[in-house]
Protein backbone atom coordinates (compact mmCIF):
# COMPACT_ATOMS: atom_id res chain seq x y z
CA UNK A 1 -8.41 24.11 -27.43
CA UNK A 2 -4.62 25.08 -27.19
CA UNK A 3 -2.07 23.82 -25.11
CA UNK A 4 -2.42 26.19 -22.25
CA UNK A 5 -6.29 25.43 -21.75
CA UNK A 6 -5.26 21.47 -21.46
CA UNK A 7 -2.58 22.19 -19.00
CA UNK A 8 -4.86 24.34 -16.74
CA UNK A 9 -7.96 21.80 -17.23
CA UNK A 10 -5.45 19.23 -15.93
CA UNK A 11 -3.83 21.22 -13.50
CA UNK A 12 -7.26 21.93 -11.79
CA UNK A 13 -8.48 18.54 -12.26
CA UNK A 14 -5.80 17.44 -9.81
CA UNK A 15 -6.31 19.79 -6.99
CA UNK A 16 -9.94 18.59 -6.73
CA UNK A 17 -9.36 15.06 -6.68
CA UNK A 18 -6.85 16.62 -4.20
CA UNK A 19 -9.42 18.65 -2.23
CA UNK A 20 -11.47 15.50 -0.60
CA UNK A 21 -8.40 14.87 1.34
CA UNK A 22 -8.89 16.68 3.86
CA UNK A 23 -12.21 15.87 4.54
CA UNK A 24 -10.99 12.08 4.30
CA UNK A 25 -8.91 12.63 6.93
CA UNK A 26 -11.35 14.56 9.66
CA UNK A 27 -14.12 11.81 8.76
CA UNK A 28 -11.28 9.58 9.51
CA UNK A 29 -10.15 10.64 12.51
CA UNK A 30 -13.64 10.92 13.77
CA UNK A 31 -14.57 7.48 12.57
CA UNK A 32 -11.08 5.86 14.18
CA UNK A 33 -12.83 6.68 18.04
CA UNK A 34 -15.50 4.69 17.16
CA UNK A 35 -13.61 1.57 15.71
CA UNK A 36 -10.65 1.48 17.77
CA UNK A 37 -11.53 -1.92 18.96
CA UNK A 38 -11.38 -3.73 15.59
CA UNK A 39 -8.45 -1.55 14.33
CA UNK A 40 -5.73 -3.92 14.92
CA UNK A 41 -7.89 -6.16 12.81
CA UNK A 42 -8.25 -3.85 10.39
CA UNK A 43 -4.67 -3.02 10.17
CA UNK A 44 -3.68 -6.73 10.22
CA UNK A 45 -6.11 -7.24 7.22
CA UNK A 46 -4.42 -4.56 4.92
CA UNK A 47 -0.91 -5.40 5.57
CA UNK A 48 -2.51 -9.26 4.51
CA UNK A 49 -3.85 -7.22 1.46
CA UNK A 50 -0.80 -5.36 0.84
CA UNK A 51 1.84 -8.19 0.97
CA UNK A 52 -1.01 -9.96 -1.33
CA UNK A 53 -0.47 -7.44 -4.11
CA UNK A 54 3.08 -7.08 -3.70
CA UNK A 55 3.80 -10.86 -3.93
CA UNK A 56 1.76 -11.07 -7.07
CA UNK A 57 3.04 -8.09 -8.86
CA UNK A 58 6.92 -9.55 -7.85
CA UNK A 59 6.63 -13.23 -8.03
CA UNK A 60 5.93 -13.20 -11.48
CA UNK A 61 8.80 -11.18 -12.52
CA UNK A 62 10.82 -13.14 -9.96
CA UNK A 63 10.24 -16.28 -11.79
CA UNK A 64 11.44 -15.36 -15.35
CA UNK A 65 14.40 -16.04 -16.58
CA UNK A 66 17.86 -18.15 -15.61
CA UNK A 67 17.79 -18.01 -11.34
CA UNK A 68 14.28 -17.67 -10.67
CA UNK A 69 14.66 -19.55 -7.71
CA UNK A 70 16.65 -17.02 -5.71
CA UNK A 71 14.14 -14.30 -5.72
CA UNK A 72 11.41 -16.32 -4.60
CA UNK A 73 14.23 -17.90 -1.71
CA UNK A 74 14.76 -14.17 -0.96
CA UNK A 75 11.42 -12.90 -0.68
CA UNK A 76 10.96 -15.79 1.89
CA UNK A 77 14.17 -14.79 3.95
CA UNK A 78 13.38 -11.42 3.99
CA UNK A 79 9.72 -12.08 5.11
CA UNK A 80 10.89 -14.56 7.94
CA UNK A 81 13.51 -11.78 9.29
CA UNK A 82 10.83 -9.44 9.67
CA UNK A 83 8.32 -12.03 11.38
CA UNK A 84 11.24 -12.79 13.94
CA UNK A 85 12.66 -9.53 14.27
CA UNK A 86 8.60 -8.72 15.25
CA UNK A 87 7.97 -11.18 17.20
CA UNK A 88 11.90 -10.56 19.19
CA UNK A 89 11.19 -6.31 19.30
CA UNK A 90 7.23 -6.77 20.27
């Protein structure tokens, strides 16, 4: 198998994991009628998932090395700004 072969094999193996897409997205938006009572739930559970993973991918790296306590400080600052300026803007 040369070089060319590999490239095309790849090349097509990324537009079909690109092709269920759209299909993803017409299930979803058939799907979102159905649910549209729990979906500030749902929403409010994967920003809860999302800040999860991003303070455990950055709190680690925050805490090495000379000033680790002023990332962790800033994370929290930056975090209560954006509760308040919620809460303020509704």
């Amino acid at each position: 198998m040369d070089l060319g072969e590999i490239q095309c094999s790849i090349f097509l193996g990324g537009v079909l994991s690109g092709v269920v897409e759209p299909i993803g997205a017409v299930m979803t938006i058939l799907v979102a009628q159905l649910v549209i009572s729990a979906l500030p739930y749902l929403l409010s559970f994967a920003a809860g998932a999302m800040l999860y993973v991003v303070v455990e991918e950055l709190i680690p790296e925050m805490s090495q090395g000379q000033h680790s306590n002023i990332g962790t400080l800033f994370f929290a600052l930056g975090f209560s700004l954006m509760m308040i300026l919620d809460v303020a803007l509704g």
